[in-house]
N, C-alpha and C. Protein backbone atom coordinates (compact mmCIF):
# COMPACT_ATOMS: atom_id res chain seq x y z
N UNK A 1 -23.27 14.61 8.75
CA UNK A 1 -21.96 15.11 8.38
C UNK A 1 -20.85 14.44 9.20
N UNK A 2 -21.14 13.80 10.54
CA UNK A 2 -20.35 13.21 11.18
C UNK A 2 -19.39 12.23 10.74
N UNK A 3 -20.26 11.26 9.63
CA UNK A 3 -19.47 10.12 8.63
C UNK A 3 -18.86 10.44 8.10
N UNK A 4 -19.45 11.67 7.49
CA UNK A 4 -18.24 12.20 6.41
C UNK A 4 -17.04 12.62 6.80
N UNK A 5 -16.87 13.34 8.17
CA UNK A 5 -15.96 13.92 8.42
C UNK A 5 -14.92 12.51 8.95
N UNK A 6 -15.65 11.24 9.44
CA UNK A 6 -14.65 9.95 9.62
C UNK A 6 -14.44 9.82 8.97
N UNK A 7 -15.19 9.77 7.62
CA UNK A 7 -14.36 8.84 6.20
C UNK A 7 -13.26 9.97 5.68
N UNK A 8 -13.19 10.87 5.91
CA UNK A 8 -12.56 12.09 6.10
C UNK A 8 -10.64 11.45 6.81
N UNK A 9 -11.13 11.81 7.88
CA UNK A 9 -10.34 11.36 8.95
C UNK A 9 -9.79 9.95 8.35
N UNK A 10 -10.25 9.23 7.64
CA UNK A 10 -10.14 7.59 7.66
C UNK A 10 -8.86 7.87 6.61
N UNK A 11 -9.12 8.53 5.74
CA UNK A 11 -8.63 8.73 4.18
C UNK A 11 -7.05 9.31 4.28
N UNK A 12 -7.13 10.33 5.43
CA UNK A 12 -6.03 11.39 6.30
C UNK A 12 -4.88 10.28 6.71
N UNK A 13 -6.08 9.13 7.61
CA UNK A 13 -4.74 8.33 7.90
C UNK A 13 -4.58 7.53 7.19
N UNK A 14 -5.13 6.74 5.92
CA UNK A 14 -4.44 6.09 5.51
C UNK A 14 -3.15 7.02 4.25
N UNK A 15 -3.70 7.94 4.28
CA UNK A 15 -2.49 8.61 3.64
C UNK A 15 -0.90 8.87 4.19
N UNK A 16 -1.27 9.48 5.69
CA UNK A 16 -0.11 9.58 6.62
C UNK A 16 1.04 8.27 6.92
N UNK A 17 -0.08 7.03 7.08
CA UNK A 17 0.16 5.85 6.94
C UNK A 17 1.13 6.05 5.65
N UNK A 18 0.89 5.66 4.59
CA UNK A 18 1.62 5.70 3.35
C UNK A 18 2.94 6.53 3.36
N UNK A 19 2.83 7.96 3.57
CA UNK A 19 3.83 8.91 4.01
C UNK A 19 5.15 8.46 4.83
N UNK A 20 4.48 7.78 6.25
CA UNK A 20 5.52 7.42 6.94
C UNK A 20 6.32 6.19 6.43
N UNK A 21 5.31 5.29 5.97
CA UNK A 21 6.82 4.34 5.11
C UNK A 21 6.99 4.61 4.36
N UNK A 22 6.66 5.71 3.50
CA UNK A 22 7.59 5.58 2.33
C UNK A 22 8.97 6.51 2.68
N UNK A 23 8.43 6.93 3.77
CA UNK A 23 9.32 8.21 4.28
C UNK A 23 10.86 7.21 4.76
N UNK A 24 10.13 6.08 5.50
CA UNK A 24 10.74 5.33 6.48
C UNK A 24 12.01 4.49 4.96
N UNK A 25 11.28 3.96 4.28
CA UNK A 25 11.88 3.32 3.00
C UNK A 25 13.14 4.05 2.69
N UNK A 26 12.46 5.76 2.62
CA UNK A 26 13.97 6.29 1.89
C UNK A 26 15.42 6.60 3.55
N UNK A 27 14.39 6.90 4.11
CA UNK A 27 15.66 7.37 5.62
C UNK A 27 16.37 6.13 5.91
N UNK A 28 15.85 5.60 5.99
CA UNK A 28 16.46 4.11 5.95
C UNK A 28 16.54 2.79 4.87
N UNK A 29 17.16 3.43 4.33
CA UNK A 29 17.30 2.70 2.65
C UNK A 29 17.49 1.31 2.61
N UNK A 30 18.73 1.20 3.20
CA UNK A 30 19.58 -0.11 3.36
C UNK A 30 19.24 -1.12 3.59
N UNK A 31 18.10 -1.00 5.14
CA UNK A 31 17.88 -2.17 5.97
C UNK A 31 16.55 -2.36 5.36
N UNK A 32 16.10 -1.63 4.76
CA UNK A 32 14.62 -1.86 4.36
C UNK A 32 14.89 -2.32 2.76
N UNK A 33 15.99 -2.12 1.99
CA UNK A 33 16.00 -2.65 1.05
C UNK A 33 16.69 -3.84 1.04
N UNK A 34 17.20 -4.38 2.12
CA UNK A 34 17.48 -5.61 2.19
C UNK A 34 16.43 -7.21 2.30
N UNK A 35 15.01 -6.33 2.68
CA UNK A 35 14.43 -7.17 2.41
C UNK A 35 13.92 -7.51 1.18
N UNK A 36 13.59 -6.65 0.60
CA UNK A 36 13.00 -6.49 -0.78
C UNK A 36 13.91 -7.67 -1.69
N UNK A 37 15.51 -7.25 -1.70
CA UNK A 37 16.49 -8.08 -1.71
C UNK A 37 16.60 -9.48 -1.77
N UNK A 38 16.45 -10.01 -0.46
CA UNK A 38 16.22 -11.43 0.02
C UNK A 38 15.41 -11.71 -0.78
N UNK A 39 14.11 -11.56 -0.33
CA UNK A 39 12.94 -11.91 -1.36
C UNK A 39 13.05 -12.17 -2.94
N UNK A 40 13.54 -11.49 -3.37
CA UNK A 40 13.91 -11.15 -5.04
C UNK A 40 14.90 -12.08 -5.04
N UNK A 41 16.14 -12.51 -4.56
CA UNK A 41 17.07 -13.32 -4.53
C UNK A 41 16.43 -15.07 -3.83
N UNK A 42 15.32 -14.62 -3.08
CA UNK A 42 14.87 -16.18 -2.52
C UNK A 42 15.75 -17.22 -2.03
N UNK A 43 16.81 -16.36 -1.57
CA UNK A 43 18.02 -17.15 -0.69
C UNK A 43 17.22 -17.75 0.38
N UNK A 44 16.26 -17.37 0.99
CA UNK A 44 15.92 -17.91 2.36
C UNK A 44 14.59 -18.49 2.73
N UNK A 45 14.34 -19.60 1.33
CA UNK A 45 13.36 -20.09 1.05
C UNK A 45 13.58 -21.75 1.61
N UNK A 46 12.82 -22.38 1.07
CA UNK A 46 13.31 -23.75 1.91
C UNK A 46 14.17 -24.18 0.72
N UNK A 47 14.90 -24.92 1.43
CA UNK A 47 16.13 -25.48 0.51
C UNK A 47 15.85 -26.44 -0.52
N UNK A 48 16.42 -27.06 -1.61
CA UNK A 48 16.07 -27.96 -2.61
C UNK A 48 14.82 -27.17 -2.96
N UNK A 49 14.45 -26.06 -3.21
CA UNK A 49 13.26 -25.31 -3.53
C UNK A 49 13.06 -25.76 -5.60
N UNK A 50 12.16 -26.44 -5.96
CA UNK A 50 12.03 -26.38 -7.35
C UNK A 50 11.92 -25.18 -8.16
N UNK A 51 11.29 -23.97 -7.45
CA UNK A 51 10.55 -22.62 -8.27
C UNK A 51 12.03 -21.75 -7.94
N UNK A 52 13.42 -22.40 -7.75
CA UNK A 52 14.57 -21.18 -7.80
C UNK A 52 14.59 -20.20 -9.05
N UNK A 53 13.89 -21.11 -9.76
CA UNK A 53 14.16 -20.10 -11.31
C UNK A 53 13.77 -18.73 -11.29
N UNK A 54 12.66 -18.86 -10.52
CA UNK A 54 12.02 -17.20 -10.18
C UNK A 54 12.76 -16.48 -9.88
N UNK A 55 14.19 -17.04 -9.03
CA UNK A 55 14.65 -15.77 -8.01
C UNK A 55 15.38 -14.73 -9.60
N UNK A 56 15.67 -13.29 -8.77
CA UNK A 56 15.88 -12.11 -9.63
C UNK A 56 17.33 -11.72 -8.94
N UNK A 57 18.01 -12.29 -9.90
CA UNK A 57 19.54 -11.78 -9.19
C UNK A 57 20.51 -10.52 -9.41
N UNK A 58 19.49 -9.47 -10.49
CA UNK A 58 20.45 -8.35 -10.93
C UNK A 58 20.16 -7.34 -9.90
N UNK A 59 21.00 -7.09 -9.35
CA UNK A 59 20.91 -5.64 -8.28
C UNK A 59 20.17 -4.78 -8.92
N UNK A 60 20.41 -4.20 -10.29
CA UNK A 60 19.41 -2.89 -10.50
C UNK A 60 18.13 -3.46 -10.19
N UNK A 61 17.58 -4.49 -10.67
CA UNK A 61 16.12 -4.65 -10.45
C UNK A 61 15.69 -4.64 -9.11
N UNK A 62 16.90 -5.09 -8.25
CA UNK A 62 16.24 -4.75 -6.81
C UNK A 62 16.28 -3.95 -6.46
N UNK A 63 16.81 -3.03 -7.06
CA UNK A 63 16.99 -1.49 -6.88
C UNK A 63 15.69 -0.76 -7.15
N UNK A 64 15.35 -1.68 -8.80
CA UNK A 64 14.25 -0.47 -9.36
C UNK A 64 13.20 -1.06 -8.73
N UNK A 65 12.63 -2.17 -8.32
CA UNK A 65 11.53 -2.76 -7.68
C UNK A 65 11.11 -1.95 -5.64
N UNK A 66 12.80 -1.63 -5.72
CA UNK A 66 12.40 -1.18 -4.04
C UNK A 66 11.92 0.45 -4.64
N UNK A 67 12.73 1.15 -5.44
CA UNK A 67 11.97 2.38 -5.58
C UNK A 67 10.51 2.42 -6.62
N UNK A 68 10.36 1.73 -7.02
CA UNK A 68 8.99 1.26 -7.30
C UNK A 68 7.87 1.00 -5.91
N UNK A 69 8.23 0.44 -5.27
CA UNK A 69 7.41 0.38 -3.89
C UNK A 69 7.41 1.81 -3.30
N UNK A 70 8.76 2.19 -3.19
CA UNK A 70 8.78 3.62 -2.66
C UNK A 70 7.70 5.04 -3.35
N UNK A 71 7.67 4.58 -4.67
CA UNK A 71 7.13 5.74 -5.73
C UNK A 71 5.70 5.30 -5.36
N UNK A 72 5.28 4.21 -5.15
CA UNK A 72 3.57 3.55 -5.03
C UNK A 72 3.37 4.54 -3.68
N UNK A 73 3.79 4.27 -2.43
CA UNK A 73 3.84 4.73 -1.17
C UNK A 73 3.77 6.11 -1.33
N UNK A 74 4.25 6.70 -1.83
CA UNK A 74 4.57 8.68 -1.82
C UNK A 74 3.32 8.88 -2.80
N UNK A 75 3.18 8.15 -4.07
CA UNK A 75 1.55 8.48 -4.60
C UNK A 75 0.24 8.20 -3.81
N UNK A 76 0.51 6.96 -3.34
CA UNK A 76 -0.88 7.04 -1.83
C UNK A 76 -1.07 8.31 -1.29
N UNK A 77 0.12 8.30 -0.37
CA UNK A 77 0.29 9.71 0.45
C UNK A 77 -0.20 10.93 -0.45
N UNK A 78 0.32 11.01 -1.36
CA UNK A 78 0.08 12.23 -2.53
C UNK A 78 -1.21 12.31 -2.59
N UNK A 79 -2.18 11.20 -3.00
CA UNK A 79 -3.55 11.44 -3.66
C UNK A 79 -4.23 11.30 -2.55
N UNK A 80 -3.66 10.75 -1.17
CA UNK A 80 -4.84 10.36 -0.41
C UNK A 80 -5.31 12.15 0.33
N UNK A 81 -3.82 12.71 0.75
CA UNK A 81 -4.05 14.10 1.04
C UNK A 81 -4.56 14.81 0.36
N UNK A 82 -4.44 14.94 -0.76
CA UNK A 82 -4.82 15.23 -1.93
C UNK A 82 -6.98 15.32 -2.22
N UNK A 83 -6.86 14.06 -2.24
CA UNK A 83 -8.48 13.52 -2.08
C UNK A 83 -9.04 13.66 -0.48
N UNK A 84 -8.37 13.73 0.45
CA UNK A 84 -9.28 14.18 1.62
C UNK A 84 -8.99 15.27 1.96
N UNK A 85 -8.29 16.64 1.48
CA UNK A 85 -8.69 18.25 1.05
C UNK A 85 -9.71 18.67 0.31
N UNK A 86 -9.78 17.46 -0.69
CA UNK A 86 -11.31 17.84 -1.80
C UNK A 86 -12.51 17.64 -0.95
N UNK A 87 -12.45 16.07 -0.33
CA UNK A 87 -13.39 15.70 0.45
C UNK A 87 -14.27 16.83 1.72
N UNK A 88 -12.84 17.38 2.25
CA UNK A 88 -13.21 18.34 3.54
C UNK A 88 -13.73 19.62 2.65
N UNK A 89 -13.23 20.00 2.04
CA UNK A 89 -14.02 21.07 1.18
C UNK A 89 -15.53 20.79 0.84
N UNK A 90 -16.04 19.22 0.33
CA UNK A 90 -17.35 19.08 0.23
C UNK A 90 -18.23 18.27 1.07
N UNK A 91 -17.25 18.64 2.28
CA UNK A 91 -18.16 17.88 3.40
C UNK A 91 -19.43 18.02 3.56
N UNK A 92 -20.25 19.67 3.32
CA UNK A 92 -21.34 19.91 4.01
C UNK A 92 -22.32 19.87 2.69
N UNK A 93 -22.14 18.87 1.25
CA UNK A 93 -23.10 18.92 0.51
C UNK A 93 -22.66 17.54 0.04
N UNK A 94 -23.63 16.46 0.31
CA UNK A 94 -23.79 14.98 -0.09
C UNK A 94 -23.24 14.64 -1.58
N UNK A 95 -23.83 15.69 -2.63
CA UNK A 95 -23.49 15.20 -3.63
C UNK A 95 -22.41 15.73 -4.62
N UNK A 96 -21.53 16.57 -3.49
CA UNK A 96 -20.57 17.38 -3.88
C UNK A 96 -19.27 16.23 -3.33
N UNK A 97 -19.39 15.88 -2.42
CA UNK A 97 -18.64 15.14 -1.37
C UNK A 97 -18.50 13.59 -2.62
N UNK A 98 -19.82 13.19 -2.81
CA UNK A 98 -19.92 12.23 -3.83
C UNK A 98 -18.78 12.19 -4.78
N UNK A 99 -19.13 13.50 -5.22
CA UNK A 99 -18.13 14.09 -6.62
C UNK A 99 -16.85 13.85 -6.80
N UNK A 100 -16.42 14.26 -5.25
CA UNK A 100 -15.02 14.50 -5.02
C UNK A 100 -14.32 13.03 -4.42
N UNK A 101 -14.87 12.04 -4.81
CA UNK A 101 -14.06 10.99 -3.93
C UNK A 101 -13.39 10.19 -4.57
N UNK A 102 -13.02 11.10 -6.11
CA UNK A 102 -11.85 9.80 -7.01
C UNK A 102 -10.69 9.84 -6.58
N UNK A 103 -9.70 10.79 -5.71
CA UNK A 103 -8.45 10.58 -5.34
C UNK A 103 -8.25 10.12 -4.24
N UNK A 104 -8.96 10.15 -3.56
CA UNK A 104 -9.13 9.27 -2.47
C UNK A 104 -9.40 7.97 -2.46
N UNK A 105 -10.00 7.72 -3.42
CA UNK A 105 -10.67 6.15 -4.08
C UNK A 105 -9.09 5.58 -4.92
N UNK A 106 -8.47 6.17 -5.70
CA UNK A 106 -7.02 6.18 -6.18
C UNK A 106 -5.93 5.21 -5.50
N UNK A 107 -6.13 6.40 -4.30
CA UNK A 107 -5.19 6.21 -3.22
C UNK A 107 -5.16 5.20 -2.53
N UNK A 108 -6.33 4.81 -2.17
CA UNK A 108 -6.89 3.37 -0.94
C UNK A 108 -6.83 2.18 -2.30
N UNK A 109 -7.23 2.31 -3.99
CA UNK A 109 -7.49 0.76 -4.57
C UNK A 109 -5.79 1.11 -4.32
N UNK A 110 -4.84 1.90 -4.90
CA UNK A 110 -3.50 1.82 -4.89
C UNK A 110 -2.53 1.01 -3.96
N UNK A 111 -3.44 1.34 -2.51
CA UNK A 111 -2.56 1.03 -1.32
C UNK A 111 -2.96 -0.42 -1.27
N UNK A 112 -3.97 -1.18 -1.90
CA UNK A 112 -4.51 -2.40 -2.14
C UNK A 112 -3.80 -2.67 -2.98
N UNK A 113 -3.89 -2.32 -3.91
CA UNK A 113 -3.11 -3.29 -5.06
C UNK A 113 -1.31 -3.68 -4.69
N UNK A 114 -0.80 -2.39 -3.79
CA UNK A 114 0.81 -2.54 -3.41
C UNK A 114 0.72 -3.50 -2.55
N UNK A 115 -0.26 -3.34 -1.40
CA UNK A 115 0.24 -4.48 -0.05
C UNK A 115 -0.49 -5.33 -1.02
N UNK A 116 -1.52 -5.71 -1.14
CA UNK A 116 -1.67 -7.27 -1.75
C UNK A 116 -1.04 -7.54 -2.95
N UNK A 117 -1.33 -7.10 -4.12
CA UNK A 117 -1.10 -7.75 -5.16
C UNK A 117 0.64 -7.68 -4.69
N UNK A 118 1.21 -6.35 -4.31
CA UNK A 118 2.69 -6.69 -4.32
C UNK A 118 3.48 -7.68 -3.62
N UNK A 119 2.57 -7.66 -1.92
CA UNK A 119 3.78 -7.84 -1.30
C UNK A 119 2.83 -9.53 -0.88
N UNK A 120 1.46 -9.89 -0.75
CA UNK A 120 1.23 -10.94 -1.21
C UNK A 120 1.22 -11.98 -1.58
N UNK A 121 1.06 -11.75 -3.00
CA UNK A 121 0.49 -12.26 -4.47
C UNK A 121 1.83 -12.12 -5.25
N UNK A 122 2.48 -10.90 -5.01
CA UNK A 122 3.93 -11.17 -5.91
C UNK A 122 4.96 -11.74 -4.94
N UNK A 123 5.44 -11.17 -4.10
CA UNK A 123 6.75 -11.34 -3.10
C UNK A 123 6.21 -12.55 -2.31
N UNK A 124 4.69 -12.87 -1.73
CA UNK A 124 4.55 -14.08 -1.27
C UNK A 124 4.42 -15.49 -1.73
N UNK A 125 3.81 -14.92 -2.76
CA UNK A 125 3.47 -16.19 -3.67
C UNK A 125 4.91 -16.69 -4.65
N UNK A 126 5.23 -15.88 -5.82
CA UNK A 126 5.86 -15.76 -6.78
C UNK A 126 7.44 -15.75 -6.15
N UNK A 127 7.79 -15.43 -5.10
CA UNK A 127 8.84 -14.91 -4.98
C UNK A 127 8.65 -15.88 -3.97
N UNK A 128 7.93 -16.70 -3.12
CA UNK A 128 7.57 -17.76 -1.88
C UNK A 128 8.23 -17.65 -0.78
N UNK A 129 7.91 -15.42 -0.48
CA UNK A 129 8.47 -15.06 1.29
C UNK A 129 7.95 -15.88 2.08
N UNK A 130 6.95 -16.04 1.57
CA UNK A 130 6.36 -17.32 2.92
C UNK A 130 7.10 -18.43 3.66
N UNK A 131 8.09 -18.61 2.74
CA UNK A 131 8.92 -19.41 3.44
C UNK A 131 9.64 -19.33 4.08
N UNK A 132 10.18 -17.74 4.03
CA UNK A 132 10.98 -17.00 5.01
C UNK A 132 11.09 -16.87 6.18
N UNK A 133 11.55 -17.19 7.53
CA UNK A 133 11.65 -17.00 8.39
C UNK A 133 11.93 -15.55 8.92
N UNK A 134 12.82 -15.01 8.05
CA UNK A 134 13.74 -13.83 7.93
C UNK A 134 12.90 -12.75 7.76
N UNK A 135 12.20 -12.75 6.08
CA UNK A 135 11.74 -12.02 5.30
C UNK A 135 10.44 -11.88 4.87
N UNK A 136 9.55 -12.63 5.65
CA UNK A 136 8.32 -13.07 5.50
C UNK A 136 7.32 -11.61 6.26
N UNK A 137 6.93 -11.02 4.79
CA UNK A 137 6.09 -9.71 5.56
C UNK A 137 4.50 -9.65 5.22
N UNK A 138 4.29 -10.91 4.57
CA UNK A 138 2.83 -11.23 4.13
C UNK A 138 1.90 -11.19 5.14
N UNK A 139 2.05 -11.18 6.75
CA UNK A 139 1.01 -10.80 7.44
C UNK A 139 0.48 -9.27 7.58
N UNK A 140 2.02 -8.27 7.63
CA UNK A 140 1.58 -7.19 7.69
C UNK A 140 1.24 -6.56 6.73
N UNK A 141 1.75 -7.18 5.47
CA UNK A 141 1.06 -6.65 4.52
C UNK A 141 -0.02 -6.82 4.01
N UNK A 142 -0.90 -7.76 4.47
CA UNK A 142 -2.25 -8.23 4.94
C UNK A 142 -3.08 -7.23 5.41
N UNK A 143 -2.20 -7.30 6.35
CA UNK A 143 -3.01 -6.23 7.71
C UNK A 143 -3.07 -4.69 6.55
N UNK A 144 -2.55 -4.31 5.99
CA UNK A 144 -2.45 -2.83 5.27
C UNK A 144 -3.10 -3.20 4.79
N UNK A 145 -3.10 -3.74 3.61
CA UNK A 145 -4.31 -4.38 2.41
C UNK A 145 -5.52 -4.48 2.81
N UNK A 146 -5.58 -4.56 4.24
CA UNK A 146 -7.60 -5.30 4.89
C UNK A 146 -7.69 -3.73 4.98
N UNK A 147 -7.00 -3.01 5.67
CA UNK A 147 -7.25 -1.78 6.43
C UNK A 147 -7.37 -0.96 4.88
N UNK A 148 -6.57 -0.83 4.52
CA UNK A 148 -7.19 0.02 3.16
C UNK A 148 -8.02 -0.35 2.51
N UNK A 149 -8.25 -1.48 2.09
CA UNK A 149 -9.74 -1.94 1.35
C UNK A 149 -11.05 -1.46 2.35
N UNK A 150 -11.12 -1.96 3.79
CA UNK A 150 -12.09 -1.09 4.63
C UNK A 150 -12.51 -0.21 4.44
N UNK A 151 -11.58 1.10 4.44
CA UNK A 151 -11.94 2.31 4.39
C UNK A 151 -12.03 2.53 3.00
N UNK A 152 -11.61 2.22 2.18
CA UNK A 152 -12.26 2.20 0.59
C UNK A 152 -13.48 1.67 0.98
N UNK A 153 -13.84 0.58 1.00
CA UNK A 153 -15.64 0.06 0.97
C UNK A 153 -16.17 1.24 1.92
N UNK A 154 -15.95 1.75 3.03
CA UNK A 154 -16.51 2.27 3.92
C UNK A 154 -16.52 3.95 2.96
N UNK A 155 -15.47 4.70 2.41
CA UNK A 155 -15.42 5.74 1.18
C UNK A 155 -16.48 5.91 0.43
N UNK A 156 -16.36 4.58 0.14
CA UNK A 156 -17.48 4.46 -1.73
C UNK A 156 -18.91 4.17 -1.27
N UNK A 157 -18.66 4.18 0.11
CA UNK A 157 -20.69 4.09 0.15
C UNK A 157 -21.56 5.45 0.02
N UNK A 158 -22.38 5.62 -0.70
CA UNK A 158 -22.86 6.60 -1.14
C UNK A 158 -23.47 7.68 -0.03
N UNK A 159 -22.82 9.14 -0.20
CA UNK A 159 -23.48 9.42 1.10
C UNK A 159 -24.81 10.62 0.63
N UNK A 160 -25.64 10.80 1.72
CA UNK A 160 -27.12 11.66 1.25
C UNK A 160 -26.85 12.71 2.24
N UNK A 161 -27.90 13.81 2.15
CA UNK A 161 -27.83 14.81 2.68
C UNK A 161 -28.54 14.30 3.78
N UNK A 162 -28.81 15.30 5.11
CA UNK A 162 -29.47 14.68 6.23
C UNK A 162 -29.64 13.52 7.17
């Protein structure tokens, strides 16, 4: 029961995790949507850049793309608490615990698909923060993406009684 109660624990924080930035996103709107911004605009890419066409210059979209990140972040948080209340409820029966691990499973592919596919694969690649000096958040969003996929693989391993 010990695992369970880490993968438990694991699920707690990556939810809290989620909570606090998205929390952080809205208390501090401005400075955090200024990156989103940059990026989307690709002002601070290398210069003579061929792929400018990509950049996204209408304010609403950087508007709706930062509360889009924001809405991903508060559903993590949502399902991950969510799925590790179910979890702690079926801690002390293997195949009850089994049962209960789709919102939690939700929550962690979710928090994968935002830091990588979003901030990545879209904003690194597509949008080429990488080039950013400024705006370049593809390591830490790395770092979220490894850490939530972990504890997803480490989640979905099947657990037995005894």
């Amino acid at each position: 029961m010990a695992l369970r109660v880490g993968k438990i624990l694991f699920v707690v924080s990556a939810a809290l995790f989620a909570a606090l930035v998205g929390m952080n996103n809205m208390l501090d709107y401005e400075i955090n949507f200024a990156g989103v911004r940059h990026v989307m605009l690709m002002d601070s890419v290398f210069p003579g850049n061929n792929s400018m066409w990509r950049a996204v210059t209408a304010p609403w979209l950087h508007h709706f793309a930062y509360w889009l990140i924001i809405a991903a972040e508060l559903a993590i948080a949502l399902l991950g608490f969510w799925g590790a209340f179910e979890l702690w409820r079926a801690r002390r029966d293997a195949a009850e615990f089994n049962r209960r691990k789709t919102k939690a499973v939700l929550a962690l592919v979710l928090g994968v698909l935002l830091w990588f596919t979003g901030f990545v694969v879209v904003a690194g690649e597509w949008f080429l923060m990488w080039q950013s000096e400024t705006w370049n958040a593809q390591q830490p969003a790395f770092i979220f993406a490894a850490s939530f996929f972990l504890i997803l693989m480490l989640l979905t391993r099947e657990d037995q009684d005894g």
